[in-house]
C-alpha atoms as a PDB file:
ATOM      1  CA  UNK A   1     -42.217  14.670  33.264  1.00  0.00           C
ATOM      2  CA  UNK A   2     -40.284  16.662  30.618  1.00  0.00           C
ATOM      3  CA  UNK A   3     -37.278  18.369  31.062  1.00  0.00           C
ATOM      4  CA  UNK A   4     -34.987  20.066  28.534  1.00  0.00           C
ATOM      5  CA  UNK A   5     -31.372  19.216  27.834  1.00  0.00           C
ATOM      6  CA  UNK A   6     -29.387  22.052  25.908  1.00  0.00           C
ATOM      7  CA  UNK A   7     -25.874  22.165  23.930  1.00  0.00           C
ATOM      8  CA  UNK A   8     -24.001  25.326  22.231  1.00  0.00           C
ATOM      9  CA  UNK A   9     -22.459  23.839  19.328  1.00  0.00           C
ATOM     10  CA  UNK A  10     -21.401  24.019  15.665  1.00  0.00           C
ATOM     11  CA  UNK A  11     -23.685  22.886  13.123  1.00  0.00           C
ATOM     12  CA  UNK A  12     -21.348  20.108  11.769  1.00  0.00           C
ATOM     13  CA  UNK A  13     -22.139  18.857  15.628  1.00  0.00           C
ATOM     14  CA  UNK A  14     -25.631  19.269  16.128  1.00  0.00           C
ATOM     15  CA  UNK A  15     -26.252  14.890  16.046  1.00  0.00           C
ATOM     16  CA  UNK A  16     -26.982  13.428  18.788  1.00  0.00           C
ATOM     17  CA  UNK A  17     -24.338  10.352  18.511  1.00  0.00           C
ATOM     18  CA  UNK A  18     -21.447  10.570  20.826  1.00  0.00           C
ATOM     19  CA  UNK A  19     -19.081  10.666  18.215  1.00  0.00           C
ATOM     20  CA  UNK A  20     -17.592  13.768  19.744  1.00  0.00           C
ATOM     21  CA  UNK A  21     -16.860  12.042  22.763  1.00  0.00           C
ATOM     22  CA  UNK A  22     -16.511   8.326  21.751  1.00  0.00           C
ATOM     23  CA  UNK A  23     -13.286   9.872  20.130  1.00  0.00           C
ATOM     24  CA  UNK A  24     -11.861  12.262  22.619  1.00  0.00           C
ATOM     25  CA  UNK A  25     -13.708  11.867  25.696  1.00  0.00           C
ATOM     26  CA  UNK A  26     -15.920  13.781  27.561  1.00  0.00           C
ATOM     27  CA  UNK A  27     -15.214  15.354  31.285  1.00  0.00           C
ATOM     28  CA  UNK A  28     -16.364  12.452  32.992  1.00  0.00           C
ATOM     29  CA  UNK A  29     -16.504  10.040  30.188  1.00  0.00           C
ATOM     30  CA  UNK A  30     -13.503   7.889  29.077  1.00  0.00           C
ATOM     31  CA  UNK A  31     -12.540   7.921  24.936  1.00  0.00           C
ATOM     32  CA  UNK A  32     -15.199   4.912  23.399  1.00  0.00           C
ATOM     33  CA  UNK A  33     -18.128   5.837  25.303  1.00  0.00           C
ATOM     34  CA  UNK A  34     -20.686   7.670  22.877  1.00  0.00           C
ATOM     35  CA  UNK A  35     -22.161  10.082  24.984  1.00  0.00           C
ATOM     36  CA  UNK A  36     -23.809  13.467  24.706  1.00  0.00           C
ATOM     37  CA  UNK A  37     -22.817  16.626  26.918  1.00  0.00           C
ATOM     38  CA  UNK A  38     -25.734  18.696  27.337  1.00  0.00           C
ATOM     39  CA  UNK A  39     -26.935  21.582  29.678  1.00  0.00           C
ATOM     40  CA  UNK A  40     -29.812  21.683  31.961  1.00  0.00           C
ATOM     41  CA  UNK A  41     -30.023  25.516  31.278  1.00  0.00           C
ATOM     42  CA  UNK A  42     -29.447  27.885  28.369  1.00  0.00           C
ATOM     43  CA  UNK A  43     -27.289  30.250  30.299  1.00  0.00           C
ATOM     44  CA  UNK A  44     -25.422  27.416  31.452  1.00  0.00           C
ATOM     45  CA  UNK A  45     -24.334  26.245  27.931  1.00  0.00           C
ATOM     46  CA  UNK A  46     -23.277  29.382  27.076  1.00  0.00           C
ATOM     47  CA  UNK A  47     -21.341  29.341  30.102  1.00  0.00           C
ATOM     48  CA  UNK A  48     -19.341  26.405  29.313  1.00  0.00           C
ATOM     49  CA  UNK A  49     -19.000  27.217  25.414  1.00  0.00           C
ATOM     50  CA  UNK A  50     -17.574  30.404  26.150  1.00  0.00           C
ATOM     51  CA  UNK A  51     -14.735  29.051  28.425  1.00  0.00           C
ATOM     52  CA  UNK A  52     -13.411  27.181  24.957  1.00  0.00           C
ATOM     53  CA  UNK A  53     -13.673  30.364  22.373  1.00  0.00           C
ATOM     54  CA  UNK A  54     -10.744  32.439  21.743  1.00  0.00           C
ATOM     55  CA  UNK A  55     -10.083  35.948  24.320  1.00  0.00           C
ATOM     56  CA  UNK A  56     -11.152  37.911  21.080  1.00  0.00           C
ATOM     57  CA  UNK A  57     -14.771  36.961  20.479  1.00  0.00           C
ATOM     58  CA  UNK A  58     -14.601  37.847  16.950  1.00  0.00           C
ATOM     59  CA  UNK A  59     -12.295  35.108  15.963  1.00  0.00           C
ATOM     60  CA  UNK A  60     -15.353  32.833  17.182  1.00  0.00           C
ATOM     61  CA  UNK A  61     -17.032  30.099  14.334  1.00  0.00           C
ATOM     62  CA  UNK A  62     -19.529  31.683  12.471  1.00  0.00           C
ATOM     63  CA  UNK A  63     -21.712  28.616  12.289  1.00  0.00           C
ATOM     64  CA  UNK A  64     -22.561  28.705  16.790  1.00  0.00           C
ATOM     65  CA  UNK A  65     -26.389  27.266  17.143  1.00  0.00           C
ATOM     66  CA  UNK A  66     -28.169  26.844  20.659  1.00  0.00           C
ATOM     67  CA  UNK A  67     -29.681  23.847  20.668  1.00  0.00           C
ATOM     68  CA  UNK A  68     -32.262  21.928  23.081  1.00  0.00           C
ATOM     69  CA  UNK A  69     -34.239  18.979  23.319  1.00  0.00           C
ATOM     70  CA  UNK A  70     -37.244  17.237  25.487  1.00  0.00           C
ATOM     71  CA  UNK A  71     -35.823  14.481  27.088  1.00  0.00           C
ATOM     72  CA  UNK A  72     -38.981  12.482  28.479  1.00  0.00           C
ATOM     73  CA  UNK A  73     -37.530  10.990  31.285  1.00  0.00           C
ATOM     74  CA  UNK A  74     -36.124  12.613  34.294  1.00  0.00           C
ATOM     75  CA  UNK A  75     -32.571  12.011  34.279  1.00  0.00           C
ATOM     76  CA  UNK A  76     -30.608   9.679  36.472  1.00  0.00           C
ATOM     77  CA  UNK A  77     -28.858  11.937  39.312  1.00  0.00           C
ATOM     78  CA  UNK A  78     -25.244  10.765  39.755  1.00  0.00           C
ATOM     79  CA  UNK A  79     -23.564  11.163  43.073  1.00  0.00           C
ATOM     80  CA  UNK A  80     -22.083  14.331  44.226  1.00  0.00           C
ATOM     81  CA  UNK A  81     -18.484  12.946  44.651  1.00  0.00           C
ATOM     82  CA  UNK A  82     -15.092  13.312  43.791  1.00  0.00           C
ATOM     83  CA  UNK A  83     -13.676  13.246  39.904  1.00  0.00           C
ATOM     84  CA  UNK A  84     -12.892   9.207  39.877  1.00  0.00           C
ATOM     85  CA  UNK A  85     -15.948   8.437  41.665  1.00  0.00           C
ATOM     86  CA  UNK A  86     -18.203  10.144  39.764  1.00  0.00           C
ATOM     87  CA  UNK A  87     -16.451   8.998  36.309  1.00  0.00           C
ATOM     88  CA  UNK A  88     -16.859   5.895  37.986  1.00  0.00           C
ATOM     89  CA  UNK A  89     -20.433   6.413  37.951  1.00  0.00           C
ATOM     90  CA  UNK A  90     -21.037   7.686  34.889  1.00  0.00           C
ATOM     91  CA  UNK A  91     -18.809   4.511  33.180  1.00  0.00           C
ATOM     92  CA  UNK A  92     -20.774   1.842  34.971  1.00  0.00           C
ATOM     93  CA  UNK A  93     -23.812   3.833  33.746  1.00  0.00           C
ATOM     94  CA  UNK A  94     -22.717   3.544  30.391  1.00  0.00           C
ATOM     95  CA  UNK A  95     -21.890   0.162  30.578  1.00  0.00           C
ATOM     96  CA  UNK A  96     -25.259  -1.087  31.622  1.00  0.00           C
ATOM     97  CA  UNK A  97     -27.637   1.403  29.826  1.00  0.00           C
ATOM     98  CA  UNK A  98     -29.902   1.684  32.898  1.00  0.00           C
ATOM     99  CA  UNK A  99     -31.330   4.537  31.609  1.00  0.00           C
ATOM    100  CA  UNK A 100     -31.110   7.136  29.092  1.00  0.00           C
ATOM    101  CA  UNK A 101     -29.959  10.436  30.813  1.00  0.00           C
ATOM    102  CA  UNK A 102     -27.703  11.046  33.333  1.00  0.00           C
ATOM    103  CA  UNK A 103     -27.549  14.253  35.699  1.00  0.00           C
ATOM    104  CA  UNK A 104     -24.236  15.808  37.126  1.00  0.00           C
ATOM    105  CA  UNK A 105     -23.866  18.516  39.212  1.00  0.00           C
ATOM    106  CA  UNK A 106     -21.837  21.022  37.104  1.00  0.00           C
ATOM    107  CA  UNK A 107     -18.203  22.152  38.657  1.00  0.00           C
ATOM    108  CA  UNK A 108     -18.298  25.112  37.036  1.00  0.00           C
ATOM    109  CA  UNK A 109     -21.869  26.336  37.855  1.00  0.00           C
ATOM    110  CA  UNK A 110     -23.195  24.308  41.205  1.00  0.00           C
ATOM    111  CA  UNK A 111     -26.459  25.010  40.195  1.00  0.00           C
ATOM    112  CA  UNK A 112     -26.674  23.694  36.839  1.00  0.00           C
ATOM    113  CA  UNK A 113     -26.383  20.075  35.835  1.00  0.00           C
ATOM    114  CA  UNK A 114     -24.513  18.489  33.052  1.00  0.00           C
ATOM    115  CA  UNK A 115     -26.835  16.393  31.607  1.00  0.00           C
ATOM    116  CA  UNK A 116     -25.115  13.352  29.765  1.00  0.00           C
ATOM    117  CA  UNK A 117     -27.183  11.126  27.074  1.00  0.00           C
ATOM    118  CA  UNK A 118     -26.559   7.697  26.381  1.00  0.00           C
ATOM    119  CA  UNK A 119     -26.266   6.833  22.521  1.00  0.00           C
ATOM    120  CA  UNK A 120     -26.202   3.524  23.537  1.00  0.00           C
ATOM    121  CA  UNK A 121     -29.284   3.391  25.243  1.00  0.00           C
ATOM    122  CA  UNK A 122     -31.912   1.329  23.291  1.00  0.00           C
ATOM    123  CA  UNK A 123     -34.183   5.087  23.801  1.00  0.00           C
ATOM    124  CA  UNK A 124     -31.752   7.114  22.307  1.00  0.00           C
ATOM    125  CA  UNK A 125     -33.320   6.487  18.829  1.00  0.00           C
ATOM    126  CA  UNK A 126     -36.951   8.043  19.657  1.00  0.00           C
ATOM    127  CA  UNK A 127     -35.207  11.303  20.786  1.00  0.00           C
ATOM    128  CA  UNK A 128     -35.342  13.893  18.193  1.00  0.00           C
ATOM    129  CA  UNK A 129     -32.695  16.002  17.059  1.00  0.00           C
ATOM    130  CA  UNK A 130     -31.858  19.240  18.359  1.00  0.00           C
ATOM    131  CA  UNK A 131     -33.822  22.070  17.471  1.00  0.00           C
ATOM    132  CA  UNK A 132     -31.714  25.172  17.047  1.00  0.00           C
ATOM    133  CA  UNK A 133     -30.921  28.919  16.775  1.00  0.00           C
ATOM    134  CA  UNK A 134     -27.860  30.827  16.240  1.00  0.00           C
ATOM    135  CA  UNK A 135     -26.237  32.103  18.739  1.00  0.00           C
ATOM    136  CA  UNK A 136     -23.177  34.366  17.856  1.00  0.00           C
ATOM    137  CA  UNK A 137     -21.145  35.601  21.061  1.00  0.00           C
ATOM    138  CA  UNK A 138     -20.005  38.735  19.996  1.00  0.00           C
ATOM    139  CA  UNK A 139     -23.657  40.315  19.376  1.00  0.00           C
ATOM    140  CA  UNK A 140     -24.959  38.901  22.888  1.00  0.00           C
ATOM    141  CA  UNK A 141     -21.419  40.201  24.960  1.00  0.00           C
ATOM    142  CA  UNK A 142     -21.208  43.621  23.039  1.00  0.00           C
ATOM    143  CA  UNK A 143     -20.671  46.151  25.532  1.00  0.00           C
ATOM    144  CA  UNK A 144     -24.243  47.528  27.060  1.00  0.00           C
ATOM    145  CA  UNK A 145     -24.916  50.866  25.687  1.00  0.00           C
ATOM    146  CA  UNK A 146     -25.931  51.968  29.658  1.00  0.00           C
ATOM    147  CA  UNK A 147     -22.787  50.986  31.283  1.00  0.00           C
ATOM    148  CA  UNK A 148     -21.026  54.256  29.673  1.00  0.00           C
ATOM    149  CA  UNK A 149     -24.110  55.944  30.772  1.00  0.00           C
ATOM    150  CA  UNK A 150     -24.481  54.748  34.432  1.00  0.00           C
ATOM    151  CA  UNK A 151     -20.892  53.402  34.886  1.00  0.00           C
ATOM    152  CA  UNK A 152     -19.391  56.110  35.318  1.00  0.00           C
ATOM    153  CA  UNK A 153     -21.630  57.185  38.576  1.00  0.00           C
ATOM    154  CA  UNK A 154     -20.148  56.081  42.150  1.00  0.00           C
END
């Protein structure tokens, strides 16, 4: 089975290393752990990116790409838990490299899954990089011509 994982990012970002998160962390990934935060739905990137941009849109980067891959295997499911639990988890999953993708059911979006990679997983080197697009906030959240037209109706 193939499923696709999916990031909004920056182009200087777009590898799939972990060095974002081996340096600062990840939600439920401790500082030193390479991993990869991706999205087990386009909308649901979005989602996420757009609670980090600035309140005026236009002050976004200019350099935003939507990126996904095929990962080949279907993803480990972690446990729906509590924070330390799950980070729990996800650390002893790390630590062993059991396997090379790791589901999480998504606190912001229930029905989404964060879908973690493992750098460190001896697969991680056959997965190609990210194909991407670019995505630019403002031109997808511009108001829709039609609300002025219909909004205005009771």
């Amino acid at each position: 089975m193939t499923d696709a994982a999916l990031a909004l990012t920056r182009v200087p970002f777009v590898a799939l290393d972990g060095k974002g998160a081996e340096l600062h962390g990840a939600r439920d990934a401790l500082p030193g752990c390479p991993v990869v935060s991706l999205a087990s739905e386009a909308g649901f990137a979005v989602l996420v990116a757009l609670r980090y941009q600035p309140a005026d849109l236009s002050q976004t980067p200019d350099d935003l790409v939507l990126g996904w891959i095929e990962i080949a295997d279907v993803p480990e499911r972690a446990p729906d838990a509590d924070e330390d639990t799950i980070r729990a988890f996800v650390s002893e999953w790390l630590d062993q490299r059991r396997s090379l993708a790791v589901a999480i059911r998504s606190r912001v979006l229930p029905e989404a899954d964060m879908i973690y990679l493992n750098s460190l997983h001896p697969d991680a080197a056959k997965v190609p990089p990210l194909t991407c697009r670019p995505l630019d906030f403002a031109e997808c959240l511009h108001r829709p011509p039609m609300l002025d037209q219909y909004g205005s109706r009771s």
